[in-house]
PDB file of N, CA and C in Angstrom:
ATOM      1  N   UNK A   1     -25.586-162.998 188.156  1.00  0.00           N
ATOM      2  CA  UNK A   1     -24.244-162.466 188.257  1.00  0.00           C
ATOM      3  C   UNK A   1     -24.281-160.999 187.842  1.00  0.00           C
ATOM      4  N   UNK A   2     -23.753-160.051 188.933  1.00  0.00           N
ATOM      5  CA  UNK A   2     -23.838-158.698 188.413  1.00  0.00           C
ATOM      6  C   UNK A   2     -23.668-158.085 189.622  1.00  0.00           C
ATOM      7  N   UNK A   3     -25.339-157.464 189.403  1.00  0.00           N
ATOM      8  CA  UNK A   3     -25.135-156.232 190.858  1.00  0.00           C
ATOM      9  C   UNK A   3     -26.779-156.747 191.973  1.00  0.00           C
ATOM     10  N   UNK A   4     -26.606-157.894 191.704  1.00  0.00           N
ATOM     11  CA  UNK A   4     -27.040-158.483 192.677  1.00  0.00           C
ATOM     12  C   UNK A   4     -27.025-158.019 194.671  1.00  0.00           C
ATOM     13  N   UNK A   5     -25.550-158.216 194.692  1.00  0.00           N
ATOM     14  CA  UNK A   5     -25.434-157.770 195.835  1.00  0.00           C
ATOM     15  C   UNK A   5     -25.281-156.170 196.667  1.00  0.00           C
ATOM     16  N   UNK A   6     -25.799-155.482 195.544  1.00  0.00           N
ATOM     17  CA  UNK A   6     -25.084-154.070 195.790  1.00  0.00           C
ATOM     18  C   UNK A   6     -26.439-153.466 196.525  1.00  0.00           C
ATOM     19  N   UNK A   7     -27.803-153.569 196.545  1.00  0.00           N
ATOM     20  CA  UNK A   7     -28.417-153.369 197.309  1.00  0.00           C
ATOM     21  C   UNK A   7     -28.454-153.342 198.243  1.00  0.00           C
ATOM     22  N   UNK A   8     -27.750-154.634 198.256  1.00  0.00           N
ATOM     23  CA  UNK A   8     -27.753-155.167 200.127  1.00  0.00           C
ATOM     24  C   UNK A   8     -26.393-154.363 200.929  1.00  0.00           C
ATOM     25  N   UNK A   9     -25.526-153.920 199.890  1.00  0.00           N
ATOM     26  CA  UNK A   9     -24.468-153.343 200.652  1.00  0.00           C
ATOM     27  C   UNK A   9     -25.293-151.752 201.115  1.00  0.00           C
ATOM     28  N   UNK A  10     -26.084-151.339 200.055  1.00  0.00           N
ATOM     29  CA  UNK A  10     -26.131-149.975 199.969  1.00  0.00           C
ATOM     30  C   UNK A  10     -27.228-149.869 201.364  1.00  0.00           C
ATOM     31  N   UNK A  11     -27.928-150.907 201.527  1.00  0.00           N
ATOM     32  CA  UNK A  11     -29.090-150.942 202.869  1.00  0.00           C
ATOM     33  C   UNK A  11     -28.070-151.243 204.013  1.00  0.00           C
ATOM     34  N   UNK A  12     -27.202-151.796 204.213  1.00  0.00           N
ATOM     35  CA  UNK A  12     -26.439-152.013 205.331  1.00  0.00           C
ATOM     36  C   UNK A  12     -26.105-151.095 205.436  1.00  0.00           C
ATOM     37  N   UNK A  13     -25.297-150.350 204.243  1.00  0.00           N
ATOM     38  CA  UNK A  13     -24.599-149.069 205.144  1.00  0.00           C
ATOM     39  C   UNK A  13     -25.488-148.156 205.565  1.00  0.00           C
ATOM     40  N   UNK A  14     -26.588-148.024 205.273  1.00  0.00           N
ATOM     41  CA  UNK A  14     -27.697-147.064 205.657  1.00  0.00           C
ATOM     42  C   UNK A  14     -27.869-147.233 207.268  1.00  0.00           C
ATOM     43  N   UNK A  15     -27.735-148.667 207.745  1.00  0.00           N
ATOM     44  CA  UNK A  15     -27.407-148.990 208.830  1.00  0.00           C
ATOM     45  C   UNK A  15     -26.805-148.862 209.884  1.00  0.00           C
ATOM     46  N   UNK A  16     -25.959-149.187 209.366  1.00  0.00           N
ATOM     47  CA  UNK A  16     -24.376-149.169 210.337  1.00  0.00           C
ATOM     48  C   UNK A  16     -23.332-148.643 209.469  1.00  0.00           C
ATOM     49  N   UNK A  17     -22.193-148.440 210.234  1.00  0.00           N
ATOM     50  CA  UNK A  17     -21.084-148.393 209.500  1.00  0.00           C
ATOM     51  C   UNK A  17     -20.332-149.573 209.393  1.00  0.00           C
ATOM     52  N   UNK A  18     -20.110-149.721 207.843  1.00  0.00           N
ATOM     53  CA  UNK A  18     -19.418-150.656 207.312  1.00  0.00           C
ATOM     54  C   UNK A  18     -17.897-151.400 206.700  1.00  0.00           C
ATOM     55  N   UNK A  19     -17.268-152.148 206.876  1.00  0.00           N
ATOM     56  CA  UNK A  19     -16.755-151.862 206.068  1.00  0.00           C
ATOM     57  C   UNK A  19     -16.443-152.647 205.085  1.00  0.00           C
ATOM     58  N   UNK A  20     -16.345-152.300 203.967  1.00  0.00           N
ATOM     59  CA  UNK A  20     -16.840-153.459 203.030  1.00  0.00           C
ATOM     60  C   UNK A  20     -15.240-153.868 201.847  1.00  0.00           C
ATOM     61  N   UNK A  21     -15.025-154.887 201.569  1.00  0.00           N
ATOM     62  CA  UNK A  21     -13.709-155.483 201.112  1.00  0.00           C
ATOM     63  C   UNK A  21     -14.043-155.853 199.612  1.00  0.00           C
ATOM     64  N   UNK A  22     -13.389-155.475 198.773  1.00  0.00           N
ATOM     65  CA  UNK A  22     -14.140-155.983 197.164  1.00  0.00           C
ATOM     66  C   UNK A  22     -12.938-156.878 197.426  1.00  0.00           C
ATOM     67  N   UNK A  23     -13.042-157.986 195.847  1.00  0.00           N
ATOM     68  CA  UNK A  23     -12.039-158.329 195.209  1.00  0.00           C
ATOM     69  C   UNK A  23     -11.563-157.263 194.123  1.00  0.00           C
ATOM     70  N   UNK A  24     -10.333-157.668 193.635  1.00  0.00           N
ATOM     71  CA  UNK A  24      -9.500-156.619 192.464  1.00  0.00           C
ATOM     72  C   UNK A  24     -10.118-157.335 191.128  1.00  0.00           C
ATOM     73  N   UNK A  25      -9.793-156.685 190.373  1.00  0.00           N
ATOM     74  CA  UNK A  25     -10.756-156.709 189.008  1.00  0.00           C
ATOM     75  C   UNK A  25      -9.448-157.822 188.790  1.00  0.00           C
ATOM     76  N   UNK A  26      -8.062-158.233 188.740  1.00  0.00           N
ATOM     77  CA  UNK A  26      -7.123-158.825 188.109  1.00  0.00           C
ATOM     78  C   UNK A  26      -7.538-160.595 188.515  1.00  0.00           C
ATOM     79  N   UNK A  27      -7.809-160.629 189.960  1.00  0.00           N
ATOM     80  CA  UNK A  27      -8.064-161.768 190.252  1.00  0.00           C
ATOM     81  C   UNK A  27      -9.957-162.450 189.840  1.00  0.00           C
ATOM     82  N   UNK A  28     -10.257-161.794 189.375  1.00  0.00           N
ATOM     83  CA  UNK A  28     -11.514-162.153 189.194  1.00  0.00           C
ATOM     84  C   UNK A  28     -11.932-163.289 187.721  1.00  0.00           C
ATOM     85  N   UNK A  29     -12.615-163.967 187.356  1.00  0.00           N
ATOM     86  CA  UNK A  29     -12.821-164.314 186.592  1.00  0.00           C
ATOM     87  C   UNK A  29     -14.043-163.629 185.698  1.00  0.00           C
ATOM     88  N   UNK A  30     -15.021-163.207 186.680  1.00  0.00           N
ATOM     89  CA  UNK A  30     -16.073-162.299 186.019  1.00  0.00           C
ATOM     90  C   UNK A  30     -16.242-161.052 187.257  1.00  0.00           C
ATOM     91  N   UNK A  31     -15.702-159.545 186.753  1.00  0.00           N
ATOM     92  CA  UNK A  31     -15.375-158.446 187.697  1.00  0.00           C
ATOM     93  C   UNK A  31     -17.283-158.033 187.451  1.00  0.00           C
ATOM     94  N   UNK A  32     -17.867-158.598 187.953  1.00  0.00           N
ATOM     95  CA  UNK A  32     -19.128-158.083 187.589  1.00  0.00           C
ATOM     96  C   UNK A  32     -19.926-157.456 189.087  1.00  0.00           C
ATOM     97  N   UNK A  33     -19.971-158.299 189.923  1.00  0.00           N
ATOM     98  CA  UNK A  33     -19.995-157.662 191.331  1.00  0.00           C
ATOM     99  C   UNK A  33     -19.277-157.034 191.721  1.00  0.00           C
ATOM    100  N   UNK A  34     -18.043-157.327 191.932  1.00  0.00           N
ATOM    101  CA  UNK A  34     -17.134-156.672 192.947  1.00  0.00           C
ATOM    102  C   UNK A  34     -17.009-154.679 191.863  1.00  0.00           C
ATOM    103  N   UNK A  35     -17.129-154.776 190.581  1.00  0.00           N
ATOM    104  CA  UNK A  35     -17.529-153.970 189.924  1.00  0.00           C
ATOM    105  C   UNK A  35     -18.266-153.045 189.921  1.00  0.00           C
ATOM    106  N   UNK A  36     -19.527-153.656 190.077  1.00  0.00           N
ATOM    107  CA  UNK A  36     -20.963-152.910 190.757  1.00  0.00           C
ATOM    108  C   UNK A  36     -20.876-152.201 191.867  1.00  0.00           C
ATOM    109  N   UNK A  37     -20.493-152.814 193.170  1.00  0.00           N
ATOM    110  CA  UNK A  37     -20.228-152.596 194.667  1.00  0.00           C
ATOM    111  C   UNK A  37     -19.264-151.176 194.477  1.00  0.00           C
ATOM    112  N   UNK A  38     -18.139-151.330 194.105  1.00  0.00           N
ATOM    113  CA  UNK A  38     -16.982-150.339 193.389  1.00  0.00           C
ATOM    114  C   UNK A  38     -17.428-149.515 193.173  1.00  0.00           C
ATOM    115  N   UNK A  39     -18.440-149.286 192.256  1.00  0.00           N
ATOM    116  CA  UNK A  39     -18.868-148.112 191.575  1.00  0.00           C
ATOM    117  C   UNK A  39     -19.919-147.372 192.574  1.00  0.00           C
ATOM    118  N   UNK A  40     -20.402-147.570 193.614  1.00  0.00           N
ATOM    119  CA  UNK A  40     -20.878-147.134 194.645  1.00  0.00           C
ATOM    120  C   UNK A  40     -19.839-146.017 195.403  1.00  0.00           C
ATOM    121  N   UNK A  41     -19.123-146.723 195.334  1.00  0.00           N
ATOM    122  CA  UNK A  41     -18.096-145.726 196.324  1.00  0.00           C
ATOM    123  C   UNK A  41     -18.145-146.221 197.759  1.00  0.00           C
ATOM    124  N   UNK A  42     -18.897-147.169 198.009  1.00  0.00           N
ATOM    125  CA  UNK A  42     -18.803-147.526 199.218  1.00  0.00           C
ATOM    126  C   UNK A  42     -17.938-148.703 199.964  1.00  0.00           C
ATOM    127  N   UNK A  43     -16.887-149.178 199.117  1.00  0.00           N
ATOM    128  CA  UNK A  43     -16.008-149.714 198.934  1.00  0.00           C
ATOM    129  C   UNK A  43     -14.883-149.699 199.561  1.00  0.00           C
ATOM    130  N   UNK A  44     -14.170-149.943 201.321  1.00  0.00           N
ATOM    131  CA  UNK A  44     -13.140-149.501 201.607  1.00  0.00           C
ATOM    132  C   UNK A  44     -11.508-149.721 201.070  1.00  0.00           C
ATOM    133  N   UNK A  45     -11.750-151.242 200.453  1.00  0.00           N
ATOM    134  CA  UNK A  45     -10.287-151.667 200.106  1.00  0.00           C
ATOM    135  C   UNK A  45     -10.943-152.734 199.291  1.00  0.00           C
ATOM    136  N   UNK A  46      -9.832-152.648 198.362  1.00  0.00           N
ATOM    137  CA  UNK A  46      -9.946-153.552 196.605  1.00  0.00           C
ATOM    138  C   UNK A  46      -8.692-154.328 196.870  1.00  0.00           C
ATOM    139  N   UNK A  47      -8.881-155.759 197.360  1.00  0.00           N
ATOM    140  CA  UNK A  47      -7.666-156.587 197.194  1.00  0.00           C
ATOM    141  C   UNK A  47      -7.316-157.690 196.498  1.00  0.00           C
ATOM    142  N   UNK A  48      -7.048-158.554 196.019  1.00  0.00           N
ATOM    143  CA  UNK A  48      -6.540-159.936 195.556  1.00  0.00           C
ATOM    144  C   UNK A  48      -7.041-160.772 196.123  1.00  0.00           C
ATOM    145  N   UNK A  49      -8.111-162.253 195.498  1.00  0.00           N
ATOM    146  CA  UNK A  49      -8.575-163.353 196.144  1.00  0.00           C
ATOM    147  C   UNK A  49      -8.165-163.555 196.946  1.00  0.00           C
ATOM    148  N   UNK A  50      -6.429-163.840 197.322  1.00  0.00           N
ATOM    149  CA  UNK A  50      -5.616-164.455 197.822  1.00  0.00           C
ATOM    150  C   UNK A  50      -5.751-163.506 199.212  1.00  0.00           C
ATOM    151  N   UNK A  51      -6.173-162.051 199.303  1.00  0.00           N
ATOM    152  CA  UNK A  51      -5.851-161.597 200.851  1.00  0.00           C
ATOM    153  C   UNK A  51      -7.663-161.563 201.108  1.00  0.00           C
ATOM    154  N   UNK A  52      -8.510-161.578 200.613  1.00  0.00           N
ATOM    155  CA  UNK A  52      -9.367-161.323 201.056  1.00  0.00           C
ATOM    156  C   UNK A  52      -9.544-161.908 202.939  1.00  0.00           C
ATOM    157  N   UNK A  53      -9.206-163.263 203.038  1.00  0.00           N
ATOM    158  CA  UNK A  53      -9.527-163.512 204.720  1.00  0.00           C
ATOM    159  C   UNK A  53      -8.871-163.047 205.488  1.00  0.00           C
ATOM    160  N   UNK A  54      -7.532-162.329 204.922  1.00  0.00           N
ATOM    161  CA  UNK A  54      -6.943-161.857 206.142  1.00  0.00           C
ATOM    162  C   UNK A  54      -7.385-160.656 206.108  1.00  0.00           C
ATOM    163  N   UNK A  55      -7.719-160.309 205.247  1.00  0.00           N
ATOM    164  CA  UNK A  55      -8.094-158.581 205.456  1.00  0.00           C
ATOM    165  C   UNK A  55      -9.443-158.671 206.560  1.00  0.00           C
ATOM    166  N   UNK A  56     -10.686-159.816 206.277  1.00  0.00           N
ATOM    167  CA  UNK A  56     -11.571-159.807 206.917  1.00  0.00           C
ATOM    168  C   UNK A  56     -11.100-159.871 208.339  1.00  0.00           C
ATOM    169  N   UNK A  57     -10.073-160.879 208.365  1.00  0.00           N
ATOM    170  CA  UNK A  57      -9.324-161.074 210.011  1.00  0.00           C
ATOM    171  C   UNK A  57      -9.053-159.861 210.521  1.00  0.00           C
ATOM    172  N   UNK A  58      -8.221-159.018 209.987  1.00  0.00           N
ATOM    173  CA  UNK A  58      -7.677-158.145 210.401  1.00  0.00           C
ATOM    174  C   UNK A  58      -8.719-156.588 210.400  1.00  0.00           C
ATOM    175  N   UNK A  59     -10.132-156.443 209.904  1.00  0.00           N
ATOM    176  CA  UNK A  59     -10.772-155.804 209.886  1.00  0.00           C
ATOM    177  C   UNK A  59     -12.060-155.990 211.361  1.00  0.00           C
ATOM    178  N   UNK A  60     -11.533-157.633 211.579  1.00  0.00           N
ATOM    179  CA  UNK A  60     -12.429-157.576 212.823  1.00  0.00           C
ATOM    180  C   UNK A  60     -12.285-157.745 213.629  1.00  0.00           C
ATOM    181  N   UNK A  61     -10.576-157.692 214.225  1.00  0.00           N
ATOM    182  CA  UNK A  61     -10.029-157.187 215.277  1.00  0.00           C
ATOM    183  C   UNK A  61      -9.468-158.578 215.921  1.00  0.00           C
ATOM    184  N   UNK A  62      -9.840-159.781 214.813  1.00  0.00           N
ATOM    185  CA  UNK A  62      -9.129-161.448 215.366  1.00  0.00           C
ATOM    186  C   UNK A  62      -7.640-161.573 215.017  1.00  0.00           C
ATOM    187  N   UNK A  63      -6.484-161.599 215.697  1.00  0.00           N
ATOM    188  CA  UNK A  63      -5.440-162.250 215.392  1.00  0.00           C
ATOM    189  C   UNK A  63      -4.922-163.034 215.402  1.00  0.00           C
TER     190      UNK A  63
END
């Protein structure tokens, strides 16, 4: 638990363009990733557990 995944964001975007969705530090139980990722800056939007799928919906063009 941590910054596990932040590599993998930081090699994707090296990639492609991304765009990448944290959770908000309020809904979290441990802000430890979505934290890490954050502090990158590569981070487009910080939302609430509760919107994360629609944001994904609505980021990939499904309505």
């Amino acid at each position: 638990m941590g910054a596990d995944g932040t590599a993998g964001i930081k090699n994707l975007d090296l990639k492609k363009q991304t765009y990448i969705i944290a959770q908000d530090q309020s809904t979290c139980t441990v802000y430890g990733m979505p934290k890490a990722i954050a502090m990158t800056g590569l981070v487009s939007e910080v939302v609430p557990l509760k919107d994360i799928a629609e944001q994904i919906t609505k980021n990939v063009g499904v309505h």
